[in-house]
Protein backbone atom coordinates (compact mmCIF):
# COMPACT_ATOMS: atom_id res chain seq x y z
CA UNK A 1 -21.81 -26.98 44.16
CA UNK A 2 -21.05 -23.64 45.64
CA UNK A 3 -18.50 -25.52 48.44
CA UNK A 4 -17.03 -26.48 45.31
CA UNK A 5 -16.55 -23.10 43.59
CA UNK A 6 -15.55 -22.10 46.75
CA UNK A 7 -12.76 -24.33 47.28
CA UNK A 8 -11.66 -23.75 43.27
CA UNK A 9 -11.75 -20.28 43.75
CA UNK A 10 -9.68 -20.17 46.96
CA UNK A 11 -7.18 -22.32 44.93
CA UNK A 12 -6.63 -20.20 42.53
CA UNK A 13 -6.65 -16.81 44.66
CA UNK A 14 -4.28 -18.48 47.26
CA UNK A 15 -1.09 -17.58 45.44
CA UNK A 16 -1.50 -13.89 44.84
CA UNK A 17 -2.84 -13.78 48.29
CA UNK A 18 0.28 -15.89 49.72
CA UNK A 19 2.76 -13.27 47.83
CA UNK A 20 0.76 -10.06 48.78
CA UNK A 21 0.96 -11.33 52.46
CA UNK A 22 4.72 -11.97 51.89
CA UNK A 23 6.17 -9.20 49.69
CA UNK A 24 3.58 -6.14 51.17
CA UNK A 25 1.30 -7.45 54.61
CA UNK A 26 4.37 -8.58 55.88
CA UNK A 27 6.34 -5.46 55.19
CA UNK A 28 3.94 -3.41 56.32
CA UNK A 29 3.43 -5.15 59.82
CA UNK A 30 7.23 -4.68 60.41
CA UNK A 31 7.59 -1.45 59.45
CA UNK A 32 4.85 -0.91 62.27
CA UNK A 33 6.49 -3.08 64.64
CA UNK A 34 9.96 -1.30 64.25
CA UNK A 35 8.34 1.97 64.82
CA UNK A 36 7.96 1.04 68.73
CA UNK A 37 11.35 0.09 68.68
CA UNK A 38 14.71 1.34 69.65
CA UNK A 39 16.65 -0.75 66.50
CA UNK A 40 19.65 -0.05 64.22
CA UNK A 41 19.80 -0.92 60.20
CA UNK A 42 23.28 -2.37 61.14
CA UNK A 43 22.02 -4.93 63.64
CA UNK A 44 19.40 -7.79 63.60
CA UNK A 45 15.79 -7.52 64.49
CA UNK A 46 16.26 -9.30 67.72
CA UNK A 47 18.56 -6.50 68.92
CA UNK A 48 15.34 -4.21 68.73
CA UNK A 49 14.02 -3.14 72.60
CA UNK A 50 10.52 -1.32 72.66
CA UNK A 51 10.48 2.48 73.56
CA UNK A 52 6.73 2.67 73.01
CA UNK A 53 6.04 6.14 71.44
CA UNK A 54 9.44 7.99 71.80
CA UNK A 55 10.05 7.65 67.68
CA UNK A 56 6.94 9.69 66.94
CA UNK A 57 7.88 12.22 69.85
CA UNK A 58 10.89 12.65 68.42
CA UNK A 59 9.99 12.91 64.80
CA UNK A 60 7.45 15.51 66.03
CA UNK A 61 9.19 17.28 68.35
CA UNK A 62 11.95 20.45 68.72
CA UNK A 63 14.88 18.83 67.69
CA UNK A 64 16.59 18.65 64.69
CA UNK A 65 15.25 15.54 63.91
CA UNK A 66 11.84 16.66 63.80
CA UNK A 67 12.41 19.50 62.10
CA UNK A 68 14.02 17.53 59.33
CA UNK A 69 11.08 15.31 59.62
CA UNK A 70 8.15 18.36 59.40
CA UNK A 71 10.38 20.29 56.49
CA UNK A 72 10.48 16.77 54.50
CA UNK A 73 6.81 16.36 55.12
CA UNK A 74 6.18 19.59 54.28
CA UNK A 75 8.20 19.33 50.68
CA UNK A 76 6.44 15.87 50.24
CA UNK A 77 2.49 18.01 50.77
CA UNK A 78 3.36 20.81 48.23
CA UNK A 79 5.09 18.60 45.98
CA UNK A 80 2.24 16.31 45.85
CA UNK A 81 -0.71 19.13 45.58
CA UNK A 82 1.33 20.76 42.61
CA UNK A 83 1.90 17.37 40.97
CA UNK A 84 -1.99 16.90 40.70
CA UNK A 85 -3.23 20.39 40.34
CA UNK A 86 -1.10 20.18 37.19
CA UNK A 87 -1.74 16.35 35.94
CA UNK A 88 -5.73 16.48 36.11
CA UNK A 89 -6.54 19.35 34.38
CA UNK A 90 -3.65 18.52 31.56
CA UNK A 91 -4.93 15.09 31.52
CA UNK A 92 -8.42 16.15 30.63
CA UNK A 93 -7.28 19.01 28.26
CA UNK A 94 -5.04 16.19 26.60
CA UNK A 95 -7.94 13.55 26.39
CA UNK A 96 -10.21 16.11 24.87
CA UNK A 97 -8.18 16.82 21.74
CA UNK A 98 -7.22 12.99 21.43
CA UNK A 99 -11.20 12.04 21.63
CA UNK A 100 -12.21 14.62 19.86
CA UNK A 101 -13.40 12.92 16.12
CA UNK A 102 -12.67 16.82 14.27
CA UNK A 103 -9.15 16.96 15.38
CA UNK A 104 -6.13 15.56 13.11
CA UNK A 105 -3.62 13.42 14.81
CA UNK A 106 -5.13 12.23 17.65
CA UNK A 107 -4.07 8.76 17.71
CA UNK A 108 -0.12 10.03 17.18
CA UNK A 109 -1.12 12.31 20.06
CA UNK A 110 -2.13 9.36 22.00
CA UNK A 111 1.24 7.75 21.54
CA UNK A 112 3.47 10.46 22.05
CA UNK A 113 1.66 11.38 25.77
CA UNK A 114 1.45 7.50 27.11
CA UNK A 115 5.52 7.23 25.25
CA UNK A 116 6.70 9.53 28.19
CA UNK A 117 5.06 7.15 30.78
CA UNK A 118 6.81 4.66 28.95
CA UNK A 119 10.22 5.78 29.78
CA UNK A 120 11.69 4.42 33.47
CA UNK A 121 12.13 7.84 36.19
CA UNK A 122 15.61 7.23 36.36
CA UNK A 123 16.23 8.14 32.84
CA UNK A 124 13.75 10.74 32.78
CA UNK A 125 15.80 12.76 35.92
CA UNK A 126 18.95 11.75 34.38
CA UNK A 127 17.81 13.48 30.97
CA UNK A 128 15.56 16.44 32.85
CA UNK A 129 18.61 16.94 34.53
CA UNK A 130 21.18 18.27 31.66
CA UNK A 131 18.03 20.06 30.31
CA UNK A 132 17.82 22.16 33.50
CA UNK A 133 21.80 22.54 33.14
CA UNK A 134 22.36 26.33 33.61
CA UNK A 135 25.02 27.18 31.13
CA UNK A 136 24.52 24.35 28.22
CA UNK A 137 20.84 23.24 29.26
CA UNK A 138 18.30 24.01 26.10
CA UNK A 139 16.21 25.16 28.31
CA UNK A 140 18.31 28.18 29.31
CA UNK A 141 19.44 28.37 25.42
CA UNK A 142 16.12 29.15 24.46
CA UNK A 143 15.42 31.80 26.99
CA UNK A 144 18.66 33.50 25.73
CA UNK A 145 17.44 33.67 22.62
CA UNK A 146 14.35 36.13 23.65
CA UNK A 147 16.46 37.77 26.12
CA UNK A 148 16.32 36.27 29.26
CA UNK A 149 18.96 35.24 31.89
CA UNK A 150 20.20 31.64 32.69
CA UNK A 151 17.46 30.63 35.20
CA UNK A 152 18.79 28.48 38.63
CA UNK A 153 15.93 25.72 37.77
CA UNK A 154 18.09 23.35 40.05
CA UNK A 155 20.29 25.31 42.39
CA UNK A 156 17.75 27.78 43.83
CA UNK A 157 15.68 26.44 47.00
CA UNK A 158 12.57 28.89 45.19
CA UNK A 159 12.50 26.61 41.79
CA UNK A 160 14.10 23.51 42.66
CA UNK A 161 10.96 21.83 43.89
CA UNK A 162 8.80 23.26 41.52
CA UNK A 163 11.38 21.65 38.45
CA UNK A 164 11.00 18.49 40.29
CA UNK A 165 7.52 18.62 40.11
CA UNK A 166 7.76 19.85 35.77
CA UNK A 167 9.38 16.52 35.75
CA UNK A 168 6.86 14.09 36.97
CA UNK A 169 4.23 15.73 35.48
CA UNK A 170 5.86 15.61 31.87
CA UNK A 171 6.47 11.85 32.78
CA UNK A 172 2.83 11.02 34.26
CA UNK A 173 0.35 13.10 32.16
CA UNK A 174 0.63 10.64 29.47
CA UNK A 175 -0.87 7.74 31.69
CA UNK A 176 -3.66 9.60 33.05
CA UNK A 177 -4.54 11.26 29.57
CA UNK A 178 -5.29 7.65 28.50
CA UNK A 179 -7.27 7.43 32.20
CA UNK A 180 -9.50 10.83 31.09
CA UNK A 181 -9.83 9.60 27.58
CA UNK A 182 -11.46 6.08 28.86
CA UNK A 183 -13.67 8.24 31.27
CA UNK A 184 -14.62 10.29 27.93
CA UNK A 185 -15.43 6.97 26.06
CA UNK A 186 -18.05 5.88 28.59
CA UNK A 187 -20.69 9.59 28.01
CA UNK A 188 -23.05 8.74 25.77
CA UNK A 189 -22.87 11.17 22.81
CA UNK A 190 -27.01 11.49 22.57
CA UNK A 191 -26.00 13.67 25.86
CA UNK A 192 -23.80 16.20 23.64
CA UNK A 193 -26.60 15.49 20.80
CA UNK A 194 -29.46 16.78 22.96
CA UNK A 195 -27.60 19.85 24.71
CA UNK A 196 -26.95 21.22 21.13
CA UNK A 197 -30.09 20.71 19.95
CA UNK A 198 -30.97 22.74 23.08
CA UNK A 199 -28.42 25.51 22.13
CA UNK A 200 -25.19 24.51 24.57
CA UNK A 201 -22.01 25.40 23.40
CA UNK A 202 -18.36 23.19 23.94
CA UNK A 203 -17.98 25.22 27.06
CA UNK A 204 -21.94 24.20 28.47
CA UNK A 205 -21.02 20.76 27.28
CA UNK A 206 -17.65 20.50 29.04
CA UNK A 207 -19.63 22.22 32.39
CA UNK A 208 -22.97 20.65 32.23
CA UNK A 209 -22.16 17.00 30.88
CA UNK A 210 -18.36 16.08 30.71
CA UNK A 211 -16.94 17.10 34.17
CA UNK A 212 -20.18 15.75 36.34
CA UNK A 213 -20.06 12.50 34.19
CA UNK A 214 -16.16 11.86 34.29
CA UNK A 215 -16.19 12.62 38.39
CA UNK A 216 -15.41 8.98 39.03
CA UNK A 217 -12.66 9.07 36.53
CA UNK A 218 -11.08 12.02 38.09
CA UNK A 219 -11.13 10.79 41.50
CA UNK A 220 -9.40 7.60 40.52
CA UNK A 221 -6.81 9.72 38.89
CA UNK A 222 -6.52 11.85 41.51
CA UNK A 223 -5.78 9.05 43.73
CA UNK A 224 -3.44 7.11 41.77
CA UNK A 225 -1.57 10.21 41.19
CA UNK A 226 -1.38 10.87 45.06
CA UNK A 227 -0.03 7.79 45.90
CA UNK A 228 2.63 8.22 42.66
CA UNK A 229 3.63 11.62 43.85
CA UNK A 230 4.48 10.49 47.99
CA UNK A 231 6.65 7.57 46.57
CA UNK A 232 8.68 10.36 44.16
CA UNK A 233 12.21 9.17 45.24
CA UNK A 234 14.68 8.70 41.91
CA UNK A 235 14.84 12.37 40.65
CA UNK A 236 15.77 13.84 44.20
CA UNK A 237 18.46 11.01 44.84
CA UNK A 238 19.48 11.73 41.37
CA UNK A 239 19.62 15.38 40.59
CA UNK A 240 19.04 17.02 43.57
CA UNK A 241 20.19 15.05 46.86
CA UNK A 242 17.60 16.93 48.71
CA UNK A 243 19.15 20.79 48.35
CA UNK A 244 19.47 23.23 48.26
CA UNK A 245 18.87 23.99 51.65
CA UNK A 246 16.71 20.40 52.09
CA UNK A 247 13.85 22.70 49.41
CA UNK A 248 13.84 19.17 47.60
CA UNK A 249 14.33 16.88 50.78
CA UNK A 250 11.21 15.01 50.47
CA UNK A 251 9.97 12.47 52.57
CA UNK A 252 10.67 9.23 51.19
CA UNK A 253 14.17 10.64 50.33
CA UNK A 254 14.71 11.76 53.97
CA UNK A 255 13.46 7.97 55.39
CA UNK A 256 16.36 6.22 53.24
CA UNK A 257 18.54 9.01 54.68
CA UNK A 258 17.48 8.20 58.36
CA UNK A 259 16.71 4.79 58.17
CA UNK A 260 19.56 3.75 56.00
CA UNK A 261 22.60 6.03 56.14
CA UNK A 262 22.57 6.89 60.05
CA UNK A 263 21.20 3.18 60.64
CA UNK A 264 18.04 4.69 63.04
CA UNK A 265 15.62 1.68 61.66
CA UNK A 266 13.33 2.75 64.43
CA UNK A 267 13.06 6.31 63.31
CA UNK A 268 12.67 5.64 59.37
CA UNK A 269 9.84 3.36 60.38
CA UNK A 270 7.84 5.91 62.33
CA UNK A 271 8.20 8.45 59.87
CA UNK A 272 7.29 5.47 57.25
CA UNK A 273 4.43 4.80 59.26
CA UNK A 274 3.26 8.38 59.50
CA UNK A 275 3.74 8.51 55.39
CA UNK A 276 1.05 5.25 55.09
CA UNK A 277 -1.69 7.13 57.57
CA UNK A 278 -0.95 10.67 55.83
CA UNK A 279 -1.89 8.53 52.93
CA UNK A 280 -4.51 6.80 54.22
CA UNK A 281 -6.31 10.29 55.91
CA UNK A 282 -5.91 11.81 52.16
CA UNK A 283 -7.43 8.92 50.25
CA UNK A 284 -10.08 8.56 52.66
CA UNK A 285 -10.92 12.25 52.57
CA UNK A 286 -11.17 11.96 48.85
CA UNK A 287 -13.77 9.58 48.67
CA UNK A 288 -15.57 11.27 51.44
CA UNK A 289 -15.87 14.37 49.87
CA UNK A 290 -17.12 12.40 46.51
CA UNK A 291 -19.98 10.69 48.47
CA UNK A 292 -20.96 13.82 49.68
CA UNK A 293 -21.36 15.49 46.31
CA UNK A 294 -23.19 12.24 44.62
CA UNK A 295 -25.33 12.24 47.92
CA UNK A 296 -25.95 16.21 47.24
């Protein structure tokens, strides 16, 4: 009987397993593989010859090419830390007044915010884009009308990131307010019952009960919006090309540039590579440091 459920089980599993070895092991492995390589985009994979670790001395080293590489890494960090510093807490302010039973409008609330995730990047950056405009961008209207200047979102290397970032966040919060609000849904509400029977106010509710009790939920979100923000590609290649002065040159931009348009294959991989174990080192630190505090 259980050979049986087994061998139905591995039936059924065996295609998503066949096209997740296919369409992401596979890729994966090669990307690897090119890494130690000396290869060109223009030429076939057999034309490849090994260099061992010269890609990753390179990427790391004095050169220009490394210093590309760091700056792009660099963009890619603070880009990603601003992108969830702002998307949690929103999230959770967001999921508060949609759960909430007292406030009006929450379920129009809740379509509005998960409408933006809705919408596909590239028309997002294509729309954020005339918004930031400097001369006939609403934005910059409606600081004129209290006085203030036309503001270089786009064409200063001090804001440019930081727009790019205003952008994802306005397109992700949506999706993880509907995250917080299912974290919400699963705290018992005899908890809130008993802490104001003991006196606690919102704020000792939202301390004592809602943040210790959605951890989970916030770690998950925190992750999901980690690996979202590393893979931000469509609003730099559409708005910003990487400038001014490579502020906005993040890494999965600057791969595509390397690895496609100067046809190094063996570079882009390596700095690929040393995306996936960034990732990897981040993720794993995450959960680490969760552990610790359910340990504590």
């Amino acid at each position: 009987m259980i050979q049986r459920y087994r061998a139905s089980a591995g039936i059924m599993l065996a295609p998503a397993v066949t096209l997740i070895g296919i369409f992401i092991l596979l890729p994966m492995l090669l990307t690897v593989w090119l890494s130690f390589q000396d290869w060109s985009t223009q030429t076939p994979f057999s034309s490849a010859s090994f260099i061992g670790l010269d890609n990753f001395r390179e990427i790391f080293g004095a050169s220009s090419v490394g210093r590309d590489f760091k700056g792009a890494l660099t963009n890619t960090a603070i880009y990603t830390a601003l992108s969830v510093i702002l998307i949690l807490p929103l999230s959770v302010a967001f999921g508060l007044m949609v759960y909430q039973h007292d406030v009006a409008g929450g379920t129009a609330l809740r379509t509005v915010l998960f409408s933006t995730y809705m919408v596909p990047m590239i028309a997002v950056a294509l729309v954020w884009s005339k918004l930031y405009s400097p001369s006939e961008g609403p934005l910059n209207q409606m600081l004129g009308l209290i006085g203030i200047g036309p503001q270089p979102f786009l064409s200063s290397p001090r804001s440019a990131l930081v727009s790019i970032v205003l952008l994802n966040v306005w397109q992700q919060v949506g999706y993880f307010t509907v995250l917080a609000i299912a974290g919400l849904t699963q705290i018992p509400d005899s908890l809130y019952e008993a802490a104001k029977l003991d006196g606690a106010n919102r704020l000792e509710q939202f301390r004592f009960i809602t943040l210790p009790l959605m951890r989970r939920t916030l770690l998950f979100s925190a992750v999901i919006a980690i690996i979202n923000a590393v893979q931000v590609f469509e609003p730099v290649a559409l708005i910003t090309q990487g400038g001014p002065v490579g502020s906005t040159n993040v890494l999965t931009y600057h791969i595509r540039r390397v690895g496609i348009e100067r046809a190094q294959g063996g570079l882009g991989s390596a700095m690929a590579v040393m995306l996936m174990l960034s990732l990897i080192v981040v993720v794993c630190a995450l959960f680490a440091l969760a552990n610790r505090k359910d340990q504590e």
